[in-house]
C-alpha atoms as a PDB file:
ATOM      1  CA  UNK A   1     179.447-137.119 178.015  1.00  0.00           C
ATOM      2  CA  UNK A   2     177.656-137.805 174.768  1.00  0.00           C
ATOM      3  CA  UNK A   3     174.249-136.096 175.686  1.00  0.00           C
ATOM      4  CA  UNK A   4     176.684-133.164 176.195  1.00  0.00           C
ATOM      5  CA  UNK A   5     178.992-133.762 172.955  1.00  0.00           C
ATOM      6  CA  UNK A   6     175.715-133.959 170.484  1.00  0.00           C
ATOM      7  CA  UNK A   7     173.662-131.087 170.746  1.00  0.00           C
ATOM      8  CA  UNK A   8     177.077-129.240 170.372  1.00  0.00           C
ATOM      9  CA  UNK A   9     177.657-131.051 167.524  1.00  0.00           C
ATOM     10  CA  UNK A  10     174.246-129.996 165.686  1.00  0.00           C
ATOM     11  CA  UNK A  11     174.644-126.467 166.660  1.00  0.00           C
ATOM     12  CA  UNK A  12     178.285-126.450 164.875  1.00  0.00           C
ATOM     13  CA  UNK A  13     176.922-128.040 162.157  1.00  0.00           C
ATOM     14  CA  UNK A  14     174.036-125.898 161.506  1.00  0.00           C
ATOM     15  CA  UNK A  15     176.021-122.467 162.347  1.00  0.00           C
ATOM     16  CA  UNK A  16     179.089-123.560 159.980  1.00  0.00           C
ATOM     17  CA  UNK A  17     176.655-125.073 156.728  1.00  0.00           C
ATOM     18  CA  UNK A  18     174.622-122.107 156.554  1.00  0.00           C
ATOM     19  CA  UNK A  19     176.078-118.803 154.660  1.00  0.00           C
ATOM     20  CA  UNK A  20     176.795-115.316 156.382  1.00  0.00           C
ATOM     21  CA  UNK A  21     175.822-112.153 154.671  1.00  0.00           C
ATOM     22  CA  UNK A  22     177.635-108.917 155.148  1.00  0.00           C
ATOM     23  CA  UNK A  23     174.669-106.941 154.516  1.00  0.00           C
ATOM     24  CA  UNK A  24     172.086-105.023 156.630  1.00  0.00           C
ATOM     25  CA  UNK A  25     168.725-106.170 157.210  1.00  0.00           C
ATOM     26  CA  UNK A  26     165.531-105.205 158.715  1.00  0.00           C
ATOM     27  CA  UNK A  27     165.550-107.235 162.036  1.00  0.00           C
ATOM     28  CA  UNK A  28     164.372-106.889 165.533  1.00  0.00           C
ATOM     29  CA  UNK A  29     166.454-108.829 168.641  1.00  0.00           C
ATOM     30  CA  UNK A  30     166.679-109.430 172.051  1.00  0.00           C
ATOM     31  CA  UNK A  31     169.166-111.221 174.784  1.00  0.00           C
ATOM     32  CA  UNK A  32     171.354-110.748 177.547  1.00  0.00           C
ATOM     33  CA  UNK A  33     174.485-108.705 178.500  1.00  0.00           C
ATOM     34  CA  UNK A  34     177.416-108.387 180.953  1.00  0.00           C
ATOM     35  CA  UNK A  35     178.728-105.476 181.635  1.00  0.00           C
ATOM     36  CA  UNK A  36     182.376-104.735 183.958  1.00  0.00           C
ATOM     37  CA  UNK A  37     182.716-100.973 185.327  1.00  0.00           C
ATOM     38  CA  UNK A  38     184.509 -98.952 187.878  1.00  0.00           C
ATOM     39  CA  UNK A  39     182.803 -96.726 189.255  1.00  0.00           C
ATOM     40  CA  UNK A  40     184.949 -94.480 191.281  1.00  0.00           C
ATOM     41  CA  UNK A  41     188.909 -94.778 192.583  1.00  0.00           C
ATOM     42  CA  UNK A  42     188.781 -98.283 193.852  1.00  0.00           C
ATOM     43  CA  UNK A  43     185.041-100.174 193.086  1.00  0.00           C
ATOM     44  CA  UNK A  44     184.181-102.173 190.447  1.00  0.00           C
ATOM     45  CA  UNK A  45     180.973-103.219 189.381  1.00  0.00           C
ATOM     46  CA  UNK A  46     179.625-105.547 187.058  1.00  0.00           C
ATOM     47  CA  UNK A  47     176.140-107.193 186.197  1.00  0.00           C
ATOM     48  CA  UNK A  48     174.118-108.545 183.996  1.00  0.00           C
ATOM     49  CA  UNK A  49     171.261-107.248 182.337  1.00  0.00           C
ATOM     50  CA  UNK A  50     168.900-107.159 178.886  1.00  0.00           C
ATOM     51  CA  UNK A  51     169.039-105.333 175.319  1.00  0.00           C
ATOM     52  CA  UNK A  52     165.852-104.877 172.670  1.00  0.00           C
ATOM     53  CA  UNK A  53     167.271-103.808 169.578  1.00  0.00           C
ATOM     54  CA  UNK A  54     165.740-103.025 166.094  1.00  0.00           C
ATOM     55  CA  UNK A  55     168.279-102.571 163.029  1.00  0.00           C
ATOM     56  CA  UNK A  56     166.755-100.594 160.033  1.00  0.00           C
ATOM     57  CA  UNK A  57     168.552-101.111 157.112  1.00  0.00           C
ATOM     58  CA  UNK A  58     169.990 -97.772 154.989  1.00  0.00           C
ATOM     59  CA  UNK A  59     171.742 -99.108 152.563  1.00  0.00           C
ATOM     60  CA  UNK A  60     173.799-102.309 151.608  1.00  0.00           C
ATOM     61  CA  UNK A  61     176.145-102.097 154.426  1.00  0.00           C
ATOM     62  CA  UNK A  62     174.604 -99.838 156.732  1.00  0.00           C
ATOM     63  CA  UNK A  63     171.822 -99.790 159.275  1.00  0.00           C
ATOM     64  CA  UNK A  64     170.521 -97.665 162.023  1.00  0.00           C
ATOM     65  CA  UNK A  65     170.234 -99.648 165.361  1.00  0.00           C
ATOM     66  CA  UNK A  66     167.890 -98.227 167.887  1.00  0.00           C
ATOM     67  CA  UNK A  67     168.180-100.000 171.150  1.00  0.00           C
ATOM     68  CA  UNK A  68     166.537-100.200 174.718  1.00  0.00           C
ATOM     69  CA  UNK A  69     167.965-101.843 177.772  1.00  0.00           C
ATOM     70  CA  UNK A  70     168.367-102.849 181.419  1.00  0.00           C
ATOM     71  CA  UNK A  71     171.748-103.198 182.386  1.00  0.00           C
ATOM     72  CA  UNK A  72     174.382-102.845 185.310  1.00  0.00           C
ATOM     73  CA  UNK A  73     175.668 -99.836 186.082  1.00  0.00           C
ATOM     74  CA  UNK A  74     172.876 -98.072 184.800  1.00  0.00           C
ATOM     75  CA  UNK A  75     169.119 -98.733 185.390  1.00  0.00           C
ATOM     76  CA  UNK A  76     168.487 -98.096 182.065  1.00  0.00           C
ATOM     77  CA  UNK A  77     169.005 -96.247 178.658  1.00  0.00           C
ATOM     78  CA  UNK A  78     167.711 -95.473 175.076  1.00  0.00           C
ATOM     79  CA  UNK A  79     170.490 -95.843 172.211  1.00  0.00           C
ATOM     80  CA  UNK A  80     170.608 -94.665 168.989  1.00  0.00           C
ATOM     81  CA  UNK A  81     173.924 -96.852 166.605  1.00  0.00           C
ATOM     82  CA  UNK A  82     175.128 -96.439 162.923  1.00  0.00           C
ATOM     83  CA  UNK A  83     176.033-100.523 162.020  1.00  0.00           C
ATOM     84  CA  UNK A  84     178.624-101.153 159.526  1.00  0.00           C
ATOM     85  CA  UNK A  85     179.280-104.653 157.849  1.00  0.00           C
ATOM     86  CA  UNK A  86     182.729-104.394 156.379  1.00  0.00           C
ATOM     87  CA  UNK A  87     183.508-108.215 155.446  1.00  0.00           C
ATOM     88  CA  UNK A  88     181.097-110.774 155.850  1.00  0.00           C
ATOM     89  CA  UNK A  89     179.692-111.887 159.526  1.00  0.00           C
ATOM     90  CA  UNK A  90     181.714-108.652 161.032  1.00  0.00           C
ATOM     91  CA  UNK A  91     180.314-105.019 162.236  1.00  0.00           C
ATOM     92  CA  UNK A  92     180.708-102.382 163.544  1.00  0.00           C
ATOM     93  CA  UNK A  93     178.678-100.116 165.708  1.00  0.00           C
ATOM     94  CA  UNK A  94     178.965 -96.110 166.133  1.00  0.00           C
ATOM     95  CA  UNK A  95     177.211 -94.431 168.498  1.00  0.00           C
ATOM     96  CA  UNK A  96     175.333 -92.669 172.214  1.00  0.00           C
ATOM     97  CA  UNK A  97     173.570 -93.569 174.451  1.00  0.00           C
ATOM     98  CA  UNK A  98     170.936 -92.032 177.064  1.00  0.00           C
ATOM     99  CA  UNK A  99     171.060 -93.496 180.178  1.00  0.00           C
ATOM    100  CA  UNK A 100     169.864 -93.276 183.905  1.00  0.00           C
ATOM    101  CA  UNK A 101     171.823 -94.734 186.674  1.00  0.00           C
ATOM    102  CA  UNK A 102     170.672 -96.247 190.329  1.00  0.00           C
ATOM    103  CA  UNK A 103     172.357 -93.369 192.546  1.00  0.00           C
ATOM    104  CA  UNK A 104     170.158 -90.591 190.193  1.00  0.00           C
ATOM    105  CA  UNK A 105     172.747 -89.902 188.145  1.00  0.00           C
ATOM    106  CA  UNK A 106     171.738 -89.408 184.241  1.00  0.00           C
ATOM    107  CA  UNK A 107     173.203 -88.243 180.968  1.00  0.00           C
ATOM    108  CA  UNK A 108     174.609 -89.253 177.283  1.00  0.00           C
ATOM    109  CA  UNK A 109     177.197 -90.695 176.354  1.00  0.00           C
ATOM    110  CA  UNK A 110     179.318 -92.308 173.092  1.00  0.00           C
ATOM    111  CA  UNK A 111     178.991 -95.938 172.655  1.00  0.00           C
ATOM    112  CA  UNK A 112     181.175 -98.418 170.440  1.00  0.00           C
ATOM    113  CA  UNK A 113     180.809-101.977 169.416  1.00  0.00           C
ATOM    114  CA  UNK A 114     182.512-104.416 167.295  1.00  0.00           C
ATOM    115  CA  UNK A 115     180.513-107.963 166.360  1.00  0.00           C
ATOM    116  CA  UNK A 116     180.422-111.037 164.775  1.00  0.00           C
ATOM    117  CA  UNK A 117     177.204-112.527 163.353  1.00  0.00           C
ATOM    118  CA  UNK A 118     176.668-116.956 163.739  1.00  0.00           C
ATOM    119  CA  UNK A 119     173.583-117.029 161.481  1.00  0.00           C
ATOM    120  CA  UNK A 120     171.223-119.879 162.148  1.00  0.00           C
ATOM    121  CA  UNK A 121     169.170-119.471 158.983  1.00  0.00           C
ATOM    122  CA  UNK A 122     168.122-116.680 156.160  1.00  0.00           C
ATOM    123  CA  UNK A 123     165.914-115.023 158.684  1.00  0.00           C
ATOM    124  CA  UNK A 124     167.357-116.223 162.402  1.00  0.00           C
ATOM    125  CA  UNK A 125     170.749-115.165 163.471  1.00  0.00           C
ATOM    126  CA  UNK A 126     173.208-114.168 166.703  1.00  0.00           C
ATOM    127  CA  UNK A 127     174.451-111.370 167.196  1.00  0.00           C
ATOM    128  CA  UNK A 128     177.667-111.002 169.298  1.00  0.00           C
ATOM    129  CA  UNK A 129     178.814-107.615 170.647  1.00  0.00           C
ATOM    130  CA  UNK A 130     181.563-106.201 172.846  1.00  0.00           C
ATOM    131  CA  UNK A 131     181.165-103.054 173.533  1.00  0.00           C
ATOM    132  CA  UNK A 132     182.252-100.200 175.309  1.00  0.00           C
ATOM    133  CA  UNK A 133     180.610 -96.777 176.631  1.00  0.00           C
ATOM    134  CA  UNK A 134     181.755 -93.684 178.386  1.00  0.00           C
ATOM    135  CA  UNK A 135     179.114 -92.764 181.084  1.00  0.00           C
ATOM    136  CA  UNK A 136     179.373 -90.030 184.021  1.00  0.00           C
ATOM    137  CA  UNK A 137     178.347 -91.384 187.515  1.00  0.00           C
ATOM    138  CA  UNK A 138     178.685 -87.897 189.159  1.00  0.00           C
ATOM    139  CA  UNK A 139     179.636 -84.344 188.064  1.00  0.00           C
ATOM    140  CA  UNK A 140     183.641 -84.484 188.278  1.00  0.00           C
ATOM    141  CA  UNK A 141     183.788 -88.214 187.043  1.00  0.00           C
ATOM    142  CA  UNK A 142     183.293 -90.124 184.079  1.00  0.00           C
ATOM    143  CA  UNK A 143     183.671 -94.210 183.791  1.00  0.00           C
ATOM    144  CA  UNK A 144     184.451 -96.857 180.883  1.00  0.00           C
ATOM    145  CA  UNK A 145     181.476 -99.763 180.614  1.00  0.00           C
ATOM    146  CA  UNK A 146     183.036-102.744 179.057  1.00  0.00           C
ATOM    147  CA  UNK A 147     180.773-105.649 178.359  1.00  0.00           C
ATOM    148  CA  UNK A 148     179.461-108.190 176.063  1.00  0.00           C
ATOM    149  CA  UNK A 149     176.106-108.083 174.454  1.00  0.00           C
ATOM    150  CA  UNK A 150     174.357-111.791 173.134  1.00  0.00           C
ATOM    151  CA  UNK A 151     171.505-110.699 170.946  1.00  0.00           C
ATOM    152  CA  UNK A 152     169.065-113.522 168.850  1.00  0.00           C
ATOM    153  CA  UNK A 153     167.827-111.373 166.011  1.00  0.00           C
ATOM    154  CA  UNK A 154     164.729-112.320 163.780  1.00  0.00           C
ATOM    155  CA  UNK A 155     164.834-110.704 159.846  1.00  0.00           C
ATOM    156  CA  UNK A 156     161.769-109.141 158.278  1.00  0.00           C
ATOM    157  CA  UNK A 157     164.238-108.874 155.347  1.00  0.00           C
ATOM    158  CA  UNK A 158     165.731-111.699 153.490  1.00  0.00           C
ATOM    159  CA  UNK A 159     169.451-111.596 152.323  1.00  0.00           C
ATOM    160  CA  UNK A 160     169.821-111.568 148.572  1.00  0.00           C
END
């Protein structure tokens, strides 16, 4: 039970003692993601998969996200996000998506996120995501992707 109980401990320690800051950065992350869709009247698929993301920062409180992934239902897609930081350790994302899917089915799309940032140190954080997409798996249908995004960022940029 301890070996279990201790490394948690450290982790909450060294998430909670270190500060957030509400501010975009210059950063470049990777990690895993669930996704939950239906696609068509009665199935339901979900998955996991894997998101590469870069965050360029505009301005104090803005970035541009630019993303690549591997996830279920599609095979994969190109993003493009706006990132707003409206209090401290929150976002939120705006923005489309390109994506191909495994029964040759392809298109855009709008994409949404809200996060919440656990930042290990000045340059090292987590980002955590759910999101949610509208995609069209054939021409009279469209479907919702819900899912959850885990993304360890690195900063090129240090918060001030």
């Amino acid at each position: 039970m301890y070996k279990l109980l201790v490394p948690f401990f450290i982790c909450y320690i060294h998430f909670s003692i270190n500060t957030a800051y509400g501010q975009a950065k210059n950063a470049l992350g990777l990690g895993p993601a669930i996704n939950v869709s239906k696609t068509g009247s009665y199935n339901r698929e979900s998955g996991i998969g894997a998101r590469l993301q870069g965050e360029i920062k505009l301005a104090n409180r803005i970035s541009l996200v630019p993303s690549i992934g591997l996830e279920t239902p599609y095979n994969g897609y190109l993003g493009i996000s706006g990132k707003y930081y409206p209090i401290p350790r929150f976002h939120l994302l705006f923005g489309g998506i390109a994506y191909i899917g495994g029964d040759v089915y392809a298109g855009v799309g709008p994409s949404v996120a809200i996060g919440y940032q656990l930042v290990g140190s000045r340059r090292n954080f987590i980002d955590i995501d759910l999101h949610g997409e509208i995609i069209k798996v054939d021409p009279y249908e469209n479907t919702t992707v819900l899912g959850l995004r885990l993304t360890y960022n690195f900063s090129f940029s240090r918060p001030k």
